[in-house]
N, C-alpha and C. Protein backbone atom coordinates (compact mmCIF):
# COMPACT_ATOMS: atom_id res chain seq x y z
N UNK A 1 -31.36 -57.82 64.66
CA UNK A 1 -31.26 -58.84 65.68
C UNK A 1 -32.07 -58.39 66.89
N UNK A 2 -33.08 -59.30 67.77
CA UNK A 2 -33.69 -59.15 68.19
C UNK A 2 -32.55 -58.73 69.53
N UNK A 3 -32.94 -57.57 70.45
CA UNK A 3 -32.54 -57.72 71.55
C UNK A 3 -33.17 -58.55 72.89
N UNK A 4 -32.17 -59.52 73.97
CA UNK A 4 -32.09 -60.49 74.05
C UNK A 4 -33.13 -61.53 73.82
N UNK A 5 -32.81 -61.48 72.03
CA UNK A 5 -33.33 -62.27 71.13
C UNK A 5 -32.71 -64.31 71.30
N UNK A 6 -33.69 -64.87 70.70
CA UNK A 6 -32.96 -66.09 70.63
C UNK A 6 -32.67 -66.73 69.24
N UNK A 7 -31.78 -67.20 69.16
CA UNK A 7 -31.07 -67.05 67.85
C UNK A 7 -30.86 -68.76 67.49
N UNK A 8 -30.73 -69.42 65.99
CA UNK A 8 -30.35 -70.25 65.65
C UNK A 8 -29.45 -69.72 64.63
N UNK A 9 -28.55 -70.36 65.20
CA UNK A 9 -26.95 -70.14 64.44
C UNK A 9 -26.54 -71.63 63.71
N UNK A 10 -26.38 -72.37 62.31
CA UNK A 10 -26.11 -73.19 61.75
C UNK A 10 -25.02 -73.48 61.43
N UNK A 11 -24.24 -74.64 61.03
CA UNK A 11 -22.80 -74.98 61.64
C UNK A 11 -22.48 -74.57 59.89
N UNK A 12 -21.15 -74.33 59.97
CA UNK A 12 -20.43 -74.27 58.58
C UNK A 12 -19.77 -72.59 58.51
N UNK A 13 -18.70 -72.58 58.01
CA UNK A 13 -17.94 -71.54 57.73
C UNK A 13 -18.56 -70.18 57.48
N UNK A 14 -19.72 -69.67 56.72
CA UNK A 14 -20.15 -68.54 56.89
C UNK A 14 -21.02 -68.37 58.20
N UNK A 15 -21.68 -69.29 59.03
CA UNK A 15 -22.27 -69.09 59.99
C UNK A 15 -21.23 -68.71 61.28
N UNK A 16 -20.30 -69.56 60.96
CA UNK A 16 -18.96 -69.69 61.79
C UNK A 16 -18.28 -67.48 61.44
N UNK A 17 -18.53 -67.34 60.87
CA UNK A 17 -17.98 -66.14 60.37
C UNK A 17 -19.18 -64.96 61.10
N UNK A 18 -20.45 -65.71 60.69
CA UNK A 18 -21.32 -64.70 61.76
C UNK A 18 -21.46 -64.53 63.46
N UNK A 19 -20.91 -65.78 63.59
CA UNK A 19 -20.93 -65.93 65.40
C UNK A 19 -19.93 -64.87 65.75
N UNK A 20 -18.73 -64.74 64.75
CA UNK A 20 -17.51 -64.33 65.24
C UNK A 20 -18.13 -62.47 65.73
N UNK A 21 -18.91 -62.20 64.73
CA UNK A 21 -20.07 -60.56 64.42
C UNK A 21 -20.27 -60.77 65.72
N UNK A 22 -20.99 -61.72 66.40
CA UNK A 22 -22.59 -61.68 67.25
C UNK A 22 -21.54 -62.09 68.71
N UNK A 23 -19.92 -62.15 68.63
CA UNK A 23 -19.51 -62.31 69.76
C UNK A 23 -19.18 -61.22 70.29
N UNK A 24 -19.37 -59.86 69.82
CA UNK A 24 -19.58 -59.18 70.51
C UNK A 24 -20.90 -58.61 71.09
N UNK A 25 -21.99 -58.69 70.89
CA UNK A 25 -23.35 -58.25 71.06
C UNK A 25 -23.95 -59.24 72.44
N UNK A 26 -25.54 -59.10 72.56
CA UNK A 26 -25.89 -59.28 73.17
C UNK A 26 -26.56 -58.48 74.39
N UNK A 27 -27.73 -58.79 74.97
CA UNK A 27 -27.42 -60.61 75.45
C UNK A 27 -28.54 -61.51 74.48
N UNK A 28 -27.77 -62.28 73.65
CA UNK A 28 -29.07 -63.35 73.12
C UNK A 28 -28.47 -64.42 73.84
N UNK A 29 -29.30 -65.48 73.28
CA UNK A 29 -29.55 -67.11 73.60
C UNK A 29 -28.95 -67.36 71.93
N UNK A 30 -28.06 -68.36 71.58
CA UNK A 30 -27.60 -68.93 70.66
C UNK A 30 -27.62 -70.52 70.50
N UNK A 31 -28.65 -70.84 69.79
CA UNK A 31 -28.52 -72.44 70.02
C UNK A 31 -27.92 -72.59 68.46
N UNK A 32 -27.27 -73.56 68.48
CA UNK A 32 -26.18 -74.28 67.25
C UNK A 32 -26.06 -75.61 67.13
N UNK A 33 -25.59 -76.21 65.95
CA UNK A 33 -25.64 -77.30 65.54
C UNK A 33 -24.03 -77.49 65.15
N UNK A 34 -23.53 -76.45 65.57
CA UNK A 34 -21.93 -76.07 64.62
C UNK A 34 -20.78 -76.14 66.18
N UNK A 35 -20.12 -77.09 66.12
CA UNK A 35 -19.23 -77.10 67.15
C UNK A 35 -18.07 -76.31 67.40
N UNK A 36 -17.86 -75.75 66.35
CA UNK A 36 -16.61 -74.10 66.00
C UNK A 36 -17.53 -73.02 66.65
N UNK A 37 -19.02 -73.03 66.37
CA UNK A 37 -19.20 -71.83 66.69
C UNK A 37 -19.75 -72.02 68.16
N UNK A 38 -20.09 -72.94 68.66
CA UNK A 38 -20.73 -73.06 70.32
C UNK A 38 -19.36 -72.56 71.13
N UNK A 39 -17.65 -73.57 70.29
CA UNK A 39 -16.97 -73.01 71.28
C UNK A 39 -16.25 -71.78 71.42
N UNK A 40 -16.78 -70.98 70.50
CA UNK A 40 -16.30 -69.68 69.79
C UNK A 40 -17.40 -68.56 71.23
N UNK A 41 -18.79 -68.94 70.60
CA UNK A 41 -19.29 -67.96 72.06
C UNK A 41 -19.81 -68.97 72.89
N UNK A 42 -19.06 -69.36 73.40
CA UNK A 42 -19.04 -69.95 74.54
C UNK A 42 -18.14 -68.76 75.64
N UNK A 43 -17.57 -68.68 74.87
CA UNK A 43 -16.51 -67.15 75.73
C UNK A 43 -16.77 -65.88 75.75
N UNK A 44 -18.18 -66.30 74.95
CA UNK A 44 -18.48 -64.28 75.11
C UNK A 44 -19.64 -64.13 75.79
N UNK A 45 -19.22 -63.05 76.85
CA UNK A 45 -19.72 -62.89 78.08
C UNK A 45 -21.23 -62.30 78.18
N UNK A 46 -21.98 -61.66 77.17
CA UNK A 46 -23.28 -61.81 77.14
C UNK A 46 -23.95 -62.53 75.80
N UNK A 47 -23.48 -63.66 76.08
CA UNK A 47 -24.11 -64.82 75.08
C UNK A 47 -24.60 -66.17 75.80
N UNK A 48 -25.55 -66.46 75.89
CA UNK A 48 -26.25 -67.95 76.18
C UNK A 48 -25.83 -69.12 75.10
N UNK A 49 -25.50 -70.09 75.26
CA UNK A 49 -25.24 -71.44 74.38
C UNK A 49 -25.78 -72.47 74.72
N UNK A 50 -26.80 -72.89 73.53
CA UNK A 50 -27.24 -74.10 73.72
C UNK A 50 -26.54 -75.21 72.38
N UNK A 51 -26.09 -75.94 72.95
CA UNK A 51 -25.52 -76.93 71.71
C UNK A 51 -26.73 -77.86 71.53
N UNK A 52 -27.00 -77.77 69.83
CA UNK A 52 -28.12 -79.70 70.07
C UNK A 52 -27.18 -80.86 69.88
N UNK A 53 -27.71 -81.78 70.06
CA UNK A 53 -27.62 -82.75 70.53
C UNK A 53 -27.19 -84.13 69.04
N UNK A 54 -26.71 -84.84 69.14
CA UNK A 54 -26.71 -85.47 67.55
C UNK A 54 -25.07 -86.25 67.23
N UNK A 55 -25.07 -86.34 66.04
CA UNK A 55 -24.52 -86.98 65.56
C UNK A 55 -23.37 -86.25 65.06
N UNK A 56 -22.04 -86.22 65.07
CA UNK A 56 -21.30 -85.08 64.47
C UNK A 56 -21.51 -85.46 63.47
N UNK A 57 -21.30 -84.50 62.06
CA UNK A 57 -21.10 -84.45 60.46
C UNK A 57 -19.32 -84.16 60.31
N UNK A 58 -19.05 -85.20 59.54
CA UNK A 58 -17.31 -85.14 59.42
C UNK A 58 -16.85 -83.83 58.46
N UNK A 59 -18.16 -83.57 57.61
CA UNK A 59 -17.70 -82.28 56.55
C UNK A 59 -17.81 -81.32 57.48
N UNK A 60 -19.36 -80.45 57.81
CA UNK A 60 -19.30 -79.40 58.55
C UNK A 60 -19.46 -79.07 60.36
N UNK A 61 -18.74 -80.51 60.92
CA UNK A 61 -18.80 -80.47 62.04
C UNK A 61 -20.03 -79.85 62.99
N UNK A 62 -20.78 -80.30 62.34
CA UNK A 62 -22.02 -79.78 62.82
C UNK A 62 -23.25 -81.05 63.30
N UNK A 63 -24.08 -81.49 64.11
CA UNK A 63 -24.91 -82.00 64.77
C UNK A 63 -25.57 -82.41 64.13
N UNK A 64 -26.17 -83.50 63.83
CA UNK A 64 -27.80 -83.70 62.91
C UNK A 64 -28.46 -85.18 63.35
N UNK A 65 -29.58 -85.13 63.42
CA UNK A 65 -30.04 -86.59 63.91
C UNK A 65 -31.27 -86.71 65.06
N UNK A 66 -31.60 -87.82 65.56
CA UNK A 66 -32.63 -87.76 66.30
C UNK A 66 -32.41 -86.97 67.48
N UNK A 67 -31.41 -86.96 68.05
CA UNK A 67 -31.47 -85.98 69.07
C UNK A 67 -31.32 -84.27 69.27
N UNK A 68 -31.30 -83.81 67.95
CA UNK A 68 -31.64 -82.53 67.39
C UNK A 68 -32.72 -82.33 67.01
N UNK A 69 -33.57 -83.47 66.28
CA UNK A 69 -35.08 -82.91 66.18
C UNK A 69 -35.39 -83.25 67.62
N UNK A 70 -35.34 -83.82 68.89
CA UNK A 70 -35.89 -83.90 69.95
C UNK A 70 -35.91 -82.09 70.61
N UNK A 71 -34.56 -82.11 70.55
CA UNK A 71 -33.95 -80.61 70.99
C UNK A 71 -35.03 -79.42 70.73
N UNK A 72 -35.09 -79.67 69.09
CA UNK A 72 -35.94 -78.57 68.23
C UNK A 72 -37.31 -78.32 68.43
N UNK A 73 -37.72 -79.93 68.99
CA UNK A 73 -39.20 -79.58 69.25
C UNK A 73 -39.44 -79.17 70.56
N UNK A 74 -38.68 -78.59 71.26
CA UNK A 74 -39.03 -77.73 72.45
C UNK A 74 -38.58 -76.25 72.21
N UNK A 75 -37.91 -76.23 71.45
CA UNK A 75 -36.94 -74.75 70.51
C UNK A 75 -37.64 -73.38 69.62
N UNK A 76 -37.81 -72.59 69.94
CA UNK A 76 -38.31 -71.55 68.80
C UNK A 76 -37.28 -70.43 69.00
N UNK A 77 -37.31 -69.80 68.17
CA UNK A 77 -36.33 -69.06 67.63
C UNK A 77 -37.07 -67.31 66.72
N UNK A 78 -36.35 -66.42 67.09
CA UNK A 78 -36.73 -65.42 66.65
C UNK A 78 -36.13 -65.07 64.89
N UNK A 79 -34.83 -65.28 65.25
CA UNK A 79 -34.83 -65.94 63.37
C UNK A 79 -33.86 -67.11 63.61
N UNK A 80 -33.52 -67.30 62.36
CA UNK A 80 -32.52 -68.48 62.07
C UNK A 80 -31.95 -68.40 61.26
N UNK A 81 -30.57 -68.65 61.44
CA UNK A 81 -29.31 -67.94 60.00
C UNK A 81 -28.90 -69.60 59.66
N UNK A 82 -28.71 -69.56 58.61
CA UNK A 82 -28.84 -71.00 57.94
C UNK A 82 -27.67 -70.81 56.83
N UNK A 83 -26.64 -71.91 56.48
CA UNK A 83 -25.58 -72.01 55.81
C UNK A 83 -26.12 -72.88 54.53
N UNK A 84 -25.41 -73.09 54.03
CA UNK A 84 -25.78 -74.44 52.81
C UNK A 84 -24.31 -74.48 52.03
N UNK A 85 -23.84 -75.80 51.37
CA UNK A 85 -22.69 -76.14 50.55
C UNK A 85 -22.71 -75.37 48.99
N UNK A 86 -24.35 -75.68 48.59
CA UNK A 86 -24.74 -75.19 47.26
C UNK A 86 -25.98 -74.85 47.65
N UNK A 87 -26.36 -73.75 46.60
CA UNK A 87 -27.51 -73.06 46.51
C UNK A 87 -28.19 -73.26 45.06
N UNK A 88 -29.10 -73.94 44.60
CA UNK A 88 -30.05 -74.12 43.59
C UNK A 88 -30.91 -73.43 43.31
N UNK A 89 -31.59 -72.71 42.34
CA UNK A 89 -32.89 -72.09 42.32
C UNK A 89 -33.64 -73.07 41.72
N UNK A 90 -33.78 -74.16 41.42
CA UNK A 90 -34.69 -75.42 42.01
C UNK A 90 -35.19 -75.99 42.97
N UNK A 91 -33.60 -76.86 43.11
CA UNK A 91 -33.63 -77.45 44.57
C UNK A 91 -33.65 -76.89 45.15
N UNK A 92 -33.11 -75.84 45.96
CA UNK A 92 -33.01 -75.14 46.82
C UNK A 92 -31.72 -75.13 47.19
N UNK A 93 -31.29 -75.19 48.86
CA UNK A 93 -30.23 -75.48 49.44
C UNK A 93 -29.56 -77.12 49.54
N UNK A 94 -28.21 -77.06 49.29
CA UNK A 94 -27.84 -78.42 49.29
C UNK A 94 -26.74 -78.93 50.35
N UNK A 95 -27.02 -80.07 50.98
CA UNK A 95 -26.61 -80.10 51.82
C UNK A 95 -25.61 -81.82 51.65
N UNK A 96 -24.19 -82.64 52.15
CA UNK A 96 -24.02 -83.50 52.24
C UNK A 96 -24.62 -84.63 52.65
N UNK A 97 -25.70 -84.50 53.76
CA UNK A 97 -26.26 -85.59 54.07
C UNK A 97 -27.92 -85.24 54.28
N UNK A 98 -29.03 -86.43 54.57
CA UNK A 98 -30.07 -85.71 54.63
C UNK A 98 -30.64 -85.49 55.81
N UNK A 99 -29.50 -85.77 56.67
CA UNK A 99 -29.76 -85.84 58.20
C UNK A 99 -30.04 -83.85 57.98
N UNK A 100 -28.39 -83.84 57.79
CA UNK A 100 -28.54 -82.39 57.75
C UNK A 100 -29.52 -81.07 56.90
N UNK A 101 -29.82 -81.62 56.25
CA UNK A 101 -31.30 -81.01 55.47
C UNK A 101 -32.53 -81.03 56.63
N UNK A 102 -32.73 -82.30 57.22
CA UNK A 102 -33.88 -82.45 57.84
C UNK A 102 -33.68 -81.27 59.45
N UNK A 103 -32.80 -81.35 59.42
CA UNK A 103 -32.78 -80.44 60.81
C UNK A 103 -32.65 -78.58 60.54
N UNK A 104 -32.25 -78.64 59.02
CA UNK A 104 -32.68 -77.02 58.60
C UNK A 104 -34.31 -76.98 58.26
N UNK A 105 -34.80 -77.87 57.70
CA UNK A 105 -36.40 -77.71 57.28
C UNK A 105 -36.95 -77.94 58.82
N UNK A 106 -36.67 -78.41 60.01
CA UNK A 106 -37.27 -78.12 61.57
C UNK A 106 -36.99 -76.87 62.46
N UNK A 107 -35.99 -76.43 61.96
CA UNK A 107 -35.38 -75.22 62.36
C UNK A 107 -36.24 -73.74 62.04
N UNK A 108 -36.39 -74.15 60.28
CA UNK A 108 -37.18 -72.85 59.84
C UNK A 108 -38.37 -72.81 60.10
N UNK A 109 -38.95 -74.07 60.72
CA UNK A 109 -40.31 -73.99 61.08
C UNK A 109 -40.37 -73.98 62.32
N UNK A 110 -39.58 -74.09 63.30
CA UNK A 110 -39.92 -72.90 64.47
C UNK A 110 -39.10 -71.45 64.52
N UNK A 111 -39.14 -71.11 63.48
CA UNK A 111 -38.37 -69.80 63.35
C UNK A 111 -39.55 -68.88 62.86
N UNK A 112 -39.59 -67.51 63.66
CA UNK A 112 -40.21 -66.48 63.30
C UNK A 112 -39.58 -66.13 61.83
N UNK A 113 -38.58 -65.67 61.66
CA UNK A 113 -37.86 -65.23 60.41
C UNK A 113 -36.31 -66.51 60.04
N UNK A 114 -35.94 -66.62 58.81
CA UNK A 114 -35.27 -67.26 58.30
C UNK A 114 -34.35 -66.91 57.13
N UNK A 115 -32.88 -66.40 57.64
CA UNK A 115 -31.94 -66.11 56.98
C UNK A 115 -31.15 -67.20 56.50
N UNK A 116 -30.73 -66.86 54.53
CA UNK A 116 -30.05 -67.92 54.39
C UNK A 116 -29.12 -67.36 54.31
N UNK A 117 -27.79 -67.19 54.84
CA UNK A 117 -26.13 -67.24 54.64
C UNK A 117 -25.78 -68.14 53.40
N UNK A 118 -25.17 -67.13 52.54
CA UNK A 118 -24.40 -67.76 51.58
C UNK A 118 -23.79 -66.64 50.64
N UNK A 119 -22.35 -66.89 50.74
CA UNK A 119 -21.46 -66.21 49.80
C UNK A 119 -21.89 -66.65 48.41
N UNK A 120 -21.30 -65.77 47.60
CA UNK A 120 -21.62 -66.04 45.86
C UNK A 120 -21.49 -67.41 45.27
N UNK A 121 -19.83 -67.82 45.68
CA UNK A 121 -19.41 -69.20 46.06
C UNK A 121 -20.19 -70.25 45.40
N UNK A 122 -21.51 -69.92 46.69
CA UNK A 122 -22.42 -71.19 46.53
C UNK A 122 -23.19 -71.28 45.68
N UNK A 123 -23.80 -70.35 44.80
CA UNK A 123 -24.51 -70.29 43.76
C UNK A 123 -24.15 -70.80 42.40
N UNK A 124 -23.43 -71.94 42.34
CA UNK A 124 -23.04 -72.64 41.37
C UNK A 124 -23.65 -74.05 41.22
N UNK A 125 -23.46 -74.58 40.31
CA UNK A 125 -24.16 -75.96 39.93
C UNK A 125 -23.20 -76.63 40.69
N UNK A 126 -23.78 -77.69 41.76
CA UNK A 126 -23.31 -78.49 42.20
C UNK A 126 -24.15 -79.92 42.46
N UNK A 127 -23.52 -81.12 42.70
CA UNK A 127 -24.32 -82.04 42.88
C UNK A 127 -24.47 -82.79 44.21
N UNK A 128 -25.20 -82.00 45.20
CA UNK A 128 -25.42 -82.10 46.53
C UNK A 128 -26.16 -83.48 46.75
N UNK A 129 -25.40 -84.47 47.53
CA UNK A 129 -26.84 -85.61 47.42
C UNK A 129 -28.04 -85.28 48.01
N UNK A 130 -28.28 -84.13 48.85
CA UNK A 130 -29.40 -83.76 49.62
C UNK A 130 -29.36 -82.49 50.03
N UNK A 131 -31.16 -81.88 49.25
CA UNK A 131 -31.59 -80.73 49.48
C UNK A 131 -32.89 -80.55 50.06
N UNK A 132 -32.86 -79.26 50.76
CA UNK A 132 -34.21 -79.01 50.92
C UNK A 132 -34.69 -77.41 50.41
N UNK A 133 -36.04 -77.37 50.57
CA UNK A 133 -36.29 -76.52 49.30
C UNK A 133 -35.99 -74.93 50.36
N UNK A 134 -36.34 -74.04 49.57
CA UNK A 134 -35.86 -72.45 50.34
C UNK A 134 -37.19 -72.05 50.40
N UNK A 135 -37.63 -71.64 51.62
CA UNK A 135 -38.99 -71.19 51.93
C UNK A 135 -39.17 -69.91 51.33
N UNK A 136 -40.39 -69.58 50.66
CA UNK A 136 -40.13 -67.99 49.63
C UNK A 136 -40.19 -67.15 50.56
N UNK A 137 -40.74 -67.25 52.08
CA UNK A 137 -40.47 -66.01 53.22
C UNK A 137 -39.07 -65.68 53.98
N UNK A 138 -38.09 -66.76 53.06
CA UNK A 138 -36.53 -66.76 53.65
C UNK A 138 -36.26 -65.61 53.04
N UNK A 139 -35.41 -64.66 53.82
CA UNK A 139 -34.40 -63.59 53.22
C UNK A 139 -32.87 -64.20 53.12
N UNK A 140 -32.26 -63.81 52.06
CA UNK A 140 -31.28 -64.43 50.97
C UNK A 140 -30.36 -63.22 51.52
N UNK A 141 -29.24 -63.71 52.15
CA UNK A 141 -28.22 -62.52 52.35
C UNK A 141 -26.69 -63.12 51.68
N UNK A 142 -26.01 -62.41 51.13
CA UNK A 142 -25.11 -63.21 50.34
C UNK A 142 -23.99 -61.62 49.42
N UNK A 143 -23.21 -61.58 48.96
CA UNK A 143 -22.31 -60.99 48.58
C UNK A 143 -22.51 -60.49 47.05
N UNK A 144 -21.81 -59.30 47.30
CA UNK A 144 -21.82 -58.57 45.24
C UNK A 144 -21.20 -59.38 44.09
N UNK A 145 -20.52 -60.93 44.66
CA UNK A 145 -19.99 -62.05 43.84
C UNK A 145 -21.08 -62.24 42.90
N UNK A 146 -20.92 -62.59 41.23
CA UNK A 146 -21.70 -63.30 40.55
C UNK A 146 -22.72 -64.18 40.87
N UNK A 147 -24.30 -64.12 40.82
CA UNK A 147 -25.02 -65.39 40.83
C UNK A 147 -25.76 -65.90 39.51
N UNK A 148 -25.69 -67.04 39.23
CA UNK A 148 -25.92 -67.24 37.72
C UNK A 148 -27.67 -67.04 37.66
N UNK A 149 -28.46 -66.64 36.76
CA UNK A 149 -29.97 -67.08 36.39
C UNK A 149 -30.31 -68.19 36.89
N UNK A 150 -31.40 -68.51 37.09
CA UNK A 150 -32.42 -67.34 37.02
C UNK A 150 -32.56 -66.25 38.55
N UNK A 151 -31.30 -66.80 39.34
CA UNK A 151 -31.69 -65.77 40.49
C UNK A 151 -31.51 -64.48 40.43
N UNK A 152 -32.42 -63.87 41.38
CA UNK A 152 -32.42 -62.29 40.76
C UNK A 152 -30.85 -61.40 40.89
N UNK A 153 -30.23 -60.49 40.00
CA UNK A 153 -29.08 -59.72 40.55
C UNK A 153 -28.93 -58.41 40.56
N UNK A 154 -30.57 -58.12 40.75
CA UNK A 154 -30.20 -56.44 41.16
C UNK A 154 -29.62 -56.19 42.27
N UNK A 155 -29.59 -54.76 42.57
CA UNK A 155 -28.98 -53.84 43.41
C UNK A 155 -28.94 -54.51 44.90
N UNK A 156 -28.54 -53.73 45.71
CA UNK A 156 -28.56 -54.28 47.21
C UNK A 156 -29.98 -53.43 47.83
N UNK A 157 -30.29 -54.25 49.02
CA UNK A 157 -31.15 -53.22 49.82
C UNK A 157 -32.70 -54.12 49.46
N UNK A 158 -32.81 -55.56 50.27
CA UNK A 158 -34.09 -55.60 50.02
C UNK A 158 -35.02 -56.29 48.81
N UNK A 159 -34.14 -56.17 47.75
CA UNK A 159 -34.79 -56.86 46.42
C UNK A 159 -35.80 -57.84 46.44
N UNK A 160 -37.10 -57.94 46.06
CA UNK A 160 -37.66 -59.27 46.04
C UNK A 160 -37.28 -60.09 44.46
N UNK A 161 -37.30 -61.38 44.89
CA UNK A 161 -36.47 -62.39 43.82
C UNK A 161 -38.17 -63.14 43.55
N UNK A 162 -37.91 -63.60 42.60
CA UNK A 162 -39.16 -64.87 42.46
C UNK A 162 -39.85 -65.45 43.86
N UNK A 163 -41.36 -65.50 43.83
CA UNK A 163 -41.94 -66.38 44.78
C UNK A 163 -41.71 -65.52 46.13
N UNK A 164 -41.87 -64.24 46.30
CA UNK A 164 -41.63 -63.48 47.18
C UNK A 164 -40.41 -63.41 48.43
N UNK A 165 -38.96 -63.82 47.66
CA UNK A 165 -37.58 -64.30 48.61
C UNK A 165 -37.47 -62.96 48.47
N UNK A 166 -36.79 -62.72 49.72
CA UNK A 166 -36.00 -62.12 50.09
C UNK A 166 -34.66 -61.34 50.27
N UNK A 167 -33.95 -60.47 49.18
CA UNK A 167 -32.64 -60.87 49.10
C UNK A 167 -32.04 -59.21 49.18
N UNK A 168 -31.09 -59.76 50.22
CA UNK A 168 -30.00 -58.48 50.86
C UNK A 168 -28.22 -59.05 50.27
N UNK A 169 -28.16 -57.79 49.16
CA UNK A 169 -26.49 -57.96 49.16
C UNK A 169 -25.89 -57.28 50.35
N UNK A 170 -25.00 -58.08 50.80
CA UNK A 170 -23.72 -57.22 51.56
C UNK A 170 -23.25 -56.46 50.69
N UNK A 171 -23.16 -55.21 51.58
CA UNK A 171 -22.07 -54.50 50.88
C UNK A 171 -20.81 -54.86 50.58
N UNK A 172 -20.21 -55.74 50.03
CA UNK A 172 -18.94 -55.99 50.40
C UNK A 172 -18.47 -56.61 48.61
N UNK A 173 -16.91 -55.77 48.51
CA UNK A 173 -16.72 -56.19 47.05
C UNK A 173 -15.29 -56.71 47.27
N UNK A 174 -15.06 -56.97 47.98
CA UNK A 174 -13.37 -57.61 48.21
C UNK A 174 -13.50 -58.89 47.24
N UNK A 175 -13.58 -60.16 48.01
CA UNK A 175 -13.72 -61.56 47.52
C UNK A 175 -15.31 -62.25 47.62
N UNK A 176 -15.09 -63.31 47.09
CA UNK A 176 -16.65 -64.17 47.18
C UNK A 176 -16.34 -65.11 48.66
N UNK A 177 -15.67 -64.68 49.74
CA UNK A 177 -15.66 -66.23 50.72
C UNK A 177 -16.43 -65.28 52.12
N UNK A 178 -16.33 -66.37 52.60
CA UNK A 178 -17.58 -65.91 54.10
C UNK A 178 -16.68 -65.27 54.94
N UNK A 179 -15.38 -64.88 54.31
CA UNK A 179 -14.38 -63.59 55.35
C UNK A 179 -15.10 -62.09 55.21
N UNK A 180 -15.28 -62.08 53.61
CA UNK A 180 -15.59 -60.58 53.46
C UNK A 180 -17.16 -60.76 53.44
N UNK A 181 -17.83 -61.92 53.38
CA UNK A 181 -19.33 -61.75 53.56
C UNK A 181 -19.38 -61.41 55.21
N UNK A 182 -18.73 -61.77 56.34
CA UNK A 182 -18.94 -61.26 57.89
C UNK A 182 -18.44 -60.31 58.00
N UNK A 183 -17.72 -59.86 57.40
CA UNK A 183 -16.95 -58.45 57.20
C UNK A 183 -18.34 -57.43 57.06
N UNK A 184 -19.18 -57.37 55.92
CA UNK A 184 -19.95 -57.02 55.34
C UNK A 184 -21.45 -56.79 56.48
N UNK A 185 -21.49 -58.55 56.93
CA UNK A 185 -22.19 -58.06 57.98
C UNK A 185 -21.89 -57.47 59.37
N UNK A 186 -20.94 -57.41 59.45
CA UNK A 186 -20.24 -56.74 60.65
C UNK A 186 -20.58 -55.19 60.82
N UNK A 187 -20.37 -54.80 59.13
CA UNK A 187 -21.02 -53.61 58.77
C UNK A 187 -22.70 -53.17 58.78
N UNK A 188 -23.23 -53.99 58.22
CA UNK A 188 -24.52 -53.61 58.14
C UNK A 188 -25.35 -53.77 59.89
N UNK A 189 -25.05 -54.86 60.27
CA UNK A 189 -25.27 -54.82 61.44
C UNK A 189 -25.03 -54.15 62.67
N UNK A 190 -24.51 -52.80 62.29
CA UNK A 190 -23.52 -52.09 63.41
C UNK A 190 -24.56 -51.14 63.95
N UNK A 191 -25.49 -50.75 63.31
CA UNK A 191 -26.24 -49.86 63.78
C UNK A 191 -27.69 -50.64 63.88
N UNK A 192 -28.71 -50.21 63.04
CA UNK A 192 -30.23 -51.43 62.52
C UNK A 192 -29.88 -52.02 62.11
N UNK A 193 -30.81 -53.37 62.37
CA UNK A 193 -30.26 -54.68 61.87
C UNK A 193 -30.55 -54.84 60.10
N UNK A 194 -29.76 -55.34 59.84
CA UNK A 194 -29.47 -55.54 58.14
C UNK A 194 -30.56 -56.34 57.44
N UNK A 195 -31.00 -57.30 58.13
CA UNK A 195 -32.20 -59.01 58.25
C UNK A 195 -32.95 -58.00 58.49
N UNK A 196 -34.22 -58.09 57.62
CA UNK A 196 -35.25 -57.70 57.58
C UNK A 196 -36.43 -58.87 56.85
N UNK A 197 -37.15 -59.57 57.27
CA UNK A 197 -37.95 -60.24 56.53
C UNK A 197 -39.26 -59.80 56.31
């Protein structure tokens, strides 16, 4: 994590699990789309909050719409930690609506680097009505939980997967949910940062 870096933080339960990490650190700038996590560091005392602007989403309480790409196009970001419902090695990331797709594919493109958050969980066949694809310069951070083929499942530490991705296991062997995946990064992040792209 960049020191006082500026950060895009994405709404949904494992991102929500990373703010909880990053409420102690600082000082970054945190802009979000996730209304759990703006009011989460909103209280921590060397953290900046920018909320965008939008439409709430009733699933992941999170922002999406014309007034988030307005937001975004004045926005850059040193990385961007990004959630998703399902994870495809097709499609890519899948998301409930395509509002919310469209404001992760604006996000990663003003992002220097681009982390995807996702517990094992998500790596199952699901039928998302809307995806967008995973940029092959995204680093893949995600848990020692099962991921089915063709994604890669070696070791931790870095692995490159197909199409030059990126992929860091957490250390973490408890469960597959985004408790012991922030757990995990709580760990790796304690000293050098874990995100490496």
């Amino acid at each position: 994590m960049p020191a006082e870096g500026h950060v895009f933080l994405d709404a949904g339960t494992t991102c929500l699990a990373l703010a909880r990490v990053l409420a102690d650190r600082g000082p970054l700038t945190v802009v979000t789309r996730g209304l759990e996590t703006a009011l989460l560091l909103a209280r921590a005392p060397r953290i900046r909050v920018i909320m965008l602007g939008g439409q709430v989403q009733s699933l992941s309480h999170g922002v999406a719409g014309a007034l988030s790409e307005v937001a975004l196009a004045r926005l850059a970001f040193d990385v961007a930690f990004l959630g998703a419902d399902t994870v495809d090695a097709g499609r890519g990331l899948g998301e409930p609506t395509v509002e919310e797709t469209y404001v992760k594919e604006l996000v990663a493109g003003r992002s220097e680097k681009v982390v995807l958050l996702a517990d094992s969980s998500k790596f199952v066949p699901a039928n998302a009505p809307a995806w967008t694809p995973i940029g092959t310069s995204w680093t893949v951070l995600t848990d020692w939980g099962s991921i089915p083929r063709p994604w890669p499942t070696s070791g931790a530490g870095g692995q490159r997967g197909g199409g030059g991705l990126r992929w860091r296991r957490a250390i973490c062997r408890e469960t597959r949910s985004s408790r012991s995946l922030a757990s995990a990064m709580q760990r790796s992040t304690s000293g050098s940062s874990a995100v490496r792209g």
